[in-house]
PDB file of N, CA and C in Angstrom:
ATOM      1  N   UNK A   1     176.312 115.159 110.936  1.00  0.00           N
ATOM      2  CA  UNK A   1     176.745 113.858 111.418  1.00  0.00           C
ATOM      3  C   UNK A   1     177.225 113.045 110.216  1.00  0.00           C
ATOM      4  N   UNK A   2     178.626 112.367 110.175  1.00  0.00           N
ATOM      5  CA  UNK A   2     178.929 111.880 109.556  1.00  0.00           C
ATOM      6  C   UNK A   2     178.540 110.028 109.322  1.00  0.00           C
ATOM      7  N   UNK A   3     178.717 109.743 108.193  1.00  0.00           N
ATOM      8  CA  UNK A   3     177.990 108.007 108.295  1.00  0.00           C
ATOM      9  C   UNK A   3     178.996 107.158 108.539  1.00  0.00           C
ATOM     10  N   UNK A   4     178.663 106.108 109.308  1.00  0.00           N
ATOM     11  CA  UNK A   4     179.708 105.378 109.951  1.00  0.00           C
ATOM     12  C   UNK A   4     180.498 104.677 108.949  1.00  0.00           C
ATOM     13  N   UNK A   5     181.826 104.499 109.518  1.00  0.00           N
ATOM     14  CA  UNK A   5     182.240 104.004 108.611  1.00  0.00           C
ATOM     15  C   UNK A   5     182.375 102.143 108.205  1.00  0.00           C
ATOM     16  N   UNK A   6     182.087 102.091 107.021  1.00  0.00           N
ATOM     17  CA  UNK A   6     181.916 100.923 106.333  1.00  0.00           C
ATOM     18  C   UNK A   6     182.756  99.830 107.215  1.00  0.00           C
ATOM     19  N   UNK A   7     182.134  98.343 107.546  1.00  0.00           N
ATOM     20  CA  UNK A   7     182.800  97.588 108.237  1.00  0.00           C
ATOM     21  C   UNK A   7     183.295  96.515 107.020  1.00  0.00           C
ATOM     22  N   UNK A   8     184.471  96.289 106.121  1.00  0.00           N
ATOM     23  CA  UNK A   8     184.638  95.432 105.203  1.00  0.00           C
ATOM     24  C   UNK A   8     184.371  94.313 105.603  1.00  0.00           C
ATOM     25  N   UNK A   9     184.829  93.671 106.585  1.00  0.00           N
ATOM     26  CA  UNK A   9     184.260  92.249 106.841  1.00  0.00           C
ATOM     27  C   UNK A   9     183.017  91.805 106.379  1.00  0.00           C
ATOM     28  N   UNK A  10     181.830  93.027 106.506  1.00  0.00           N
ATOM     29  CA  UNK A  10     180.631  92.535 106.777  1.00  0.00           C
ATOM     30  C   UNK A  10     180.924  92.552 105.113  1.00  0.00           C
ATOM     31  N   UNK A  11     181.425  92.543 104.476  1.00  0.00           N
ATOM     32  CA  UNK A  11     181.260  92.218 102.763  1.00  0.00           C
ATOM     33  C   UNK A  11     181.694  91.498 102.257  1.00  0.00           C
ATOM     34  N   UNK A  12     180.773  90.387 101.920  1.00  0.00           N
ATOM     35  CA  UNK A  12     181.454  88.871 101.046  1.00  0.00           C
ATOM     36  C   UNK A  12     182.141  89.244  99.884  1.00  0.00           C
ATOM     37  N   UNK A  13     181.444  90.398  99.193  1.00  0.00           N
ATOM     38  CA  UNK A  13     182.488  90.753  97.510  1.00  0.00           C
ATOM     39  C   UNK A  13     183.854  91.222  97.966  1.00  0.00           C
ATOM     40  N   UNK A  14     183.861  91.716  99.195  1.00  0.00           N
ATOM     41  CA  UNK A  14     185.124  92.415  99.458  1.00  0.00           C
ATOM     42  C   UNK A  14     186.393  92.012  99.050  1.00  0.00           C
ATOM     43  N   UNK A  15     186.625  90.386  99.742  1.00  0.00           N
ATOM     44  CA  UNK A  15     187.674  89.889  99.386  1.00  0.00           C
ATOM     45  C   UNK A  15     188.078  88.622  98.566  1.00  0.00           C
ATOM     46  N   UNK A  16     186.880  88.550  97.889  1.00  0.00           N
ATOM     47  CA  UNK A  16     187.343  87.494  96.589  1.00  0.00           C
ATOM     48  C   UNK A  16     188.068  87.568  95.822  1.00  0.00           C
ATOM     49  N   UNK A  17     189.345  86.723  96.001  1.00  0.00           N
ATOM     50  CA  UNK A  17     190.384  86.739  95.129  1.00  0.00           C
ATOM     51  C   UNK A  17     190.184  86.118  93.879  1.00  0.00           C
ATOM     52  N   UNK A  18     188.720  85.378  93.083  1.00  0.00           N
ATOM     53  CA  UNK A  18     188.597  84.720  91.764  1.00  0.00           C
ATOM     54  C   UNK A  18     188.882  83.382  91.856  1.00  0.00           C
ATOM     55  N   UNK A  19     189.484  82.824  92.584  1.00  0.00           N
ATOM     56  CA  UNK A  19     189.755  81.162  92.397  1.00  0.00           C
ATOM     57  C   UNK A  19     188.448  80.202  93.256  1.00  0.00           C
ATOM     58  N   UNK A  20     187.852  79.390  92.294  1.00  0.00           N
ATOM     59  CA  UNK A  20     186.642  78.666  92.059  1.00  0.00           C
ATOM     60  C   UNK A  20     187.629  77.504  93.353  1.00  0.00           C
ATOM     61  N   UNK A  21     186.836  77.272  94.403  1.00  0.00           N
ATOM     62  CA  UNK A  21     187.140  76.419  95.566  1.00  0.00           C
ATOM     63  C   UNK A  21     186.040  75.736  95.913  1.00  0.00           C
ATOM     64  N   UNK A  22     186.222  74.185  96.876  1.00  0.00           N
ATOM     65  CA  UNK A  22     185.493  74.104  98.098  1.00  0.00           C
ATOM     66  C   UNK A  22     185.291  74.860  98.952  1.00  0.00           C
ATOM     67  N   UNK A  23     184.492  75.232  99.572  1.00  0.00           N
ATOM     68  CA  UNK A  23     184.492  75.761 101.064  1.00  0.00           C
ATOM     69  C   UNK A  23     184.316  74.463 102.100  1.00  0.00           C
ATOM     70  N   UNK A  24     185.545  75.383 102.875  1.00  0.00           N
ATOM     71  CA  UNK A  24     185.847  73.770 104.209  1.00  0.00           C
ATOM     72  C   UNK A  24     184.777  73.587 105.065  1.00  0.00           C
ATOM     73  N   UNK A  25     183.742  75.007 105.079  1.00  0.00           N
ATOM     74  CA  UNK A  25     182.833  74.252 106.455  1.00  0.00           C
ATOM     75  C   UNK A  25     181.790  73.254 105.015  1.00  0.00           C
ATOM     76  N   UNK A  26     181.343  73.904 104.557  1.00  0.00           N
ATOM     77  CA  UNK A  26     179.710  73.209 104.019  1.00  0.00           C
ATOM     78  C   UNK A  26     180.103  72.165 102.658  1.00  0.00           C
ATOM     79  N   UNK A  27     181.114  72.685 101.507  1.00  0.00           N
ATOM     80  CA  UNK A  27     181.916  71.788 100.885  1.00  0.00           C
ATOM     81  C   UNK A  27     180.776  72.426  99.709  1.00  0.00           C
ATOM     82  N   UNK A  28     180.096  72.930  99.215  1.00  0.00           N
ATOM     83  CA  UNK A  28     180.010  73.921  97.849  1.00  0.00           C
ATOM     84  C   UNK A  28     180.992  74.584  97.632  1.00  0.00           C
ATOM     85  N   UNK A  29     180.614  75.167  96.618  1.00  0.00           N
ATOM     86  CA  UNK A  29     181.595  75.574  95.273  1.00  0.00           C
ATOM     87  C   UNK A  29     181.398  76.906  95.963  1.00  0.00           C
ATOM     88  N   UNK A  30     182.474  77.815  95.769  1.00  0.00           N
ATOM     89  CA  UNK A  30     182.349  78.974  96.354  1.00  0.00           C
ATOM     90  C   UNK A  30     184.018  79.799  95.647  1.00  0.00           C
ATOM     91  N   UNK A  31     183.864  81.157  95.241  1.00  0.00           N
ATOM     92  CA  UNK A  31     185.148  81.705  95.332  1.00  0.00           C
ATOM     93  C   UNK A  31     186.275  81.855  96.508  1.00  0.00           C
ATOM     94  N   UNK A  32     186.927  81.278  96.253  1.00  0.00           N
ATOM     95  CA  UNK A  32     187.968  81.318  97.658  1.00  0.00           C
ATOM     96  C   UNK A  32     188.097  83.297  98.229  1.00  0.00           C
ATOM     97  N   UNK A  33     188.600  83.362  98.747  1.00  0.00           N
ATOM     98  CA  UNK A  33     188.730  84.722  99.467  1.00  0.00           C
ATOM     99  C   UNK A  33     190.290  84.827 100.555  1.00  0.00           C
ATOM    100  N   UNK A  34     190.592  86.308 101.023  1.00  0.00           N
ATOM    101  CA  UNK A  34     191.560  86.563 101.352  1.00  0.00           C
ATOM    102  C   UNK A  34     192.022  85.497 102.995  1.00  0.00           C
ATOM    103  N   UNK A  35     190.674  84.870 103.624  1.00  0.00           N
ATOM    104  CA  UNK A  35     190.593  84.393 104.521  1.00  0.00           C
ATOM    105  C   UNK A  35     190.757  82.834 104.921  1.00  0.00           C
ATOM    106  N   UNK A  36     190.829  82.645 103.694  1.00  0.00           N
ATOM    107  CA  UNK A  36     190.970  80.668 103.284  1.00  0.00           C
ATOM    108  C   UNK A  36     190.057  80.169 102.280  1.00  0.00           C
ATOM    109  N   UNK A  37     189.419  79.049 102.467  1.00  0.00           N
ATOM    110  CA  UNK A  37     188.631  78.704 101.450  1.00  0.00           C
ATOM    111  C   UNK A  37     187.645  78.272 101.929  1.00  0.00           C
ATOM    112  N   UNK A  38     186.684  79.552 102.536  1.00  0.00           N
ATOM    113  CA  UNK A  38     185.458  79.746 103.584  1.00  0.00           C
ATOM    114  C   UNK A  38     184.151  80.215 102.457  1.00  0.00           C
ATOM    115  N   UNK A  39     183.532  80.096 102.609  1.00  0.00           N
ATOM    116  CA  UNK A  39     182.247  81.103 102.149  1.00  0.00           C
ATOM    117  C   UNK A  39     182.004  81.657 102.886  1.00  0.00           C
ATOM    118  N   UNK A  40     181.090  82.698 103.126  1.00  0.00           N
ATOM    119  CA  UNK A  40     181.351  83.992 103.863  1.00  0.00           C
ATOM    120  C   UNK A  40     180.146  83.588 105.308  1.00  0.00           C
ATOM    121  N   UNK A  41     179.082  82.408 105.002  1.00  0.00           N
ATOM    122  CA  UNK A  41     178.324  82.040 105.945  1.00  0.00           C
ATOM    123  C   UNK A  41     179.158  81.572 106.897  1.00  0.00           C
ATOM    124  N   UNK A  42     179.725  80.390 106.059  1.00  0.00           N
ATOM    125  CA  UNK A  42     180.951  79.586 107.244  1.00  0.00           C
ATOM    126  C   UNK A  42     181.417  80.235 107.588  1.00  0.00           C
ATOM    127  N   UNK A  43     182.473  81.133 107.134  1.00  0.00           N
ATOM    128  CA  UNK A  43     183.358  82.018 107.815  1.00  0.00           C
ATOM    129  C   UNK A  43     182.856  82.531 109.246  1.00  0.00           C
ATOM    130  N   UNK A  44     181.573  83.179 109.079  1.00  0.00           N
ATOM    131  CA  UNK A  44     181.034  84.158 110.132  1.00  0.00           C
ATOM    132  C   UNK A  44     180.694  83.150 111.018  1.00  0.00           C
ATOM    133  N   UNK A  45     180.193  82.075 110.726  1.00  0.00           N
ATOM    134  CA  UNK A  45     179.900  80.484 111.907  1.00  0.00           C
ATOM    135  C   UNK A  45     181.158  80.235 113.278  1.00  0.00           C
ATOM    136  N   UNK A  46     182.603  80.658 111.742  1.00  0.00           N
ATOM    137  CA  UNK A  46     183.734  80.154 112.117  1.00  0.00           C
ATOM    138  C   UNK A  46     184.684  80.912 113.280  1.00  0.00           C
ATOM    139  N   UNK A  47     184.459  82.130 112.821  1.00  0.00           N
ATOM    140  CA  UNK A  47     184.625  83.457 113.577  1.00  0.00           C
ATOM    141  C   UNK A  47     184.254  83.561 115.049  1.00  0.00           C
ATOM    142  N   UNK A  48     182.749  83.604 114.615  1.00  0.00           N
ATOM    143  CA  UNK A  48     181.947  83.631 115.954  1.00  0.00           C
ATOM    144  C   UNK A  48     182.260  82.439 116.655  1.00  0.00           C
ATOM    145  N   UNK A  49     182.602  81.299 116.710  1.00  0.00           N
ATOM    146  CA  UNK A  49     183.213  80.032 117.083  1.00  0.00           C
ATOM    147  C   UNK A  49     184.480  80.440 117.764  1.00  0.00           C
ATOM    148  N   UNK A  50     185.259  80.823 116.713  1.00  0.00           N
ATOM    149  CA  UNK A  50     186.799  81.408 117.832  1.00  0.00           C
ATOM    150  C   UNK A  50     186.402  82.255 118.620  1.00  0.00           C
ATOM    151  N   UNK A  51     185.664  83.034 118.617  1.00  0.00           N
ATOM    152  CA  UNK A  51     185.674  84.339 119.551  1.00  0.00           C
ATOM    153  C   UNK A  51     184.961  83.889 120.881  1.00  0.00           C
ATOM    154  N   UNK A  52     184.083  83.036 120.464  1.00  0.00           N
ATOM    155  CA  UNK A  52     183.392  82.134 121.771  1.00  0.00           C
ATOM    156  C   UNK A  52     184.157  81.932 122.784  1.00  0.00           C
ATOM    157  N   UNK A  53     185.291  80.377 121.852  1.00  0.00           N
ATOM    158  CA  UNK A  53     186.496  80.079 122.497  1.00  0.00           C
ATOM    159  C   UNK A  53     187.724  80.875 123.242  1.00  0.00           C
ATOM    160  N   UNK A  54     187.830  81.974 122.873  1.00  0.00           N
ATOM    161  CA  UNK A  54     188.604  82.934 123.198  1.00  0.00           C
ATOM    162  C   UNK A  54     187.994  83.242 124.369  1.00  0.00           C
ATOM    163  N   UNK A  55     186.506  83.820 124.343  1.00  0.00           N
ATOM    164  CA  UNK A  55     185.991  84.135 125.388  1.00  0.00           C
ATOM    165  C   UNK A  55     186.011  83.661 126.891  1.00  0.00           C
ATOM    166  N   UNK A  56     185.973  82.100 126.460  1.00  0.00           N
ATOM    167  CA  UNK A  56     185.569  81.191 127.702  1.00  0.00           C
ATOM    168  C   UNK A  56     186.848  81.109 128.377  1.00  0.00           C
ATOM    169  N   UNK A  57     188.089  81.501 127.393  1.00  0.00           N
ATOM    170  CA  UNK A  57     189.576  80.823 127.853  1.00  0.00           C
ATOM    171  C   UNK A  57     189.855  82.662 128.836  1.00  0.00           C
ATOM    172  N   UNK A  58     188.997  83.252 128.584  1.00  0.00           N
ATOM    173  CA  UNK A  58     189.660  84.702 129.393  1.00  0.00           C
ATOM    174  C   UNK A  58     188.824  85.057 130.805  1.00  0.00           C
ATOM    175  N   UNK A  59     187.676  83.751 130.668  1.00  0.00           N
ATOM    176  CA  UNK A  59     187.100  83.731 131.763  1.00  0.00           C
ATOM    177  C   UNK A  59     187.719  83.556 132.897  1.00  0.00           C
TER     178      UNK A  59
END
């Protein structure tokens, strides 16, 4: 049996591009990333937030 394969999302180092930012949800210092200028908590807050919304609109 082979091991599943790696989900990148679930990895905050994944996509740090190096530039020292705010993050828009909480407003600490955080490396910006390929996704905006999230930290990877917010992000996943932010995510799960759209997908909610998405959800309710396909109801």
């Amino acid at each position: 049996m082979s091991t599943p394969e790696p989900q990148p999302w679930r990895d905050p180092e994944r996509y740090k591009t190096g530039k020292l930012t705010s993050c828009l949800g909480c407003g600490n210092s955080c490396r910006k990333t390929h996704w905006g200028a999230w930290c990877y908590g917010c992000n996943v807050e932010r995510i799960e937030r759209i997908n909610k919304t998405f959800a309710d609109l396909m109801k």
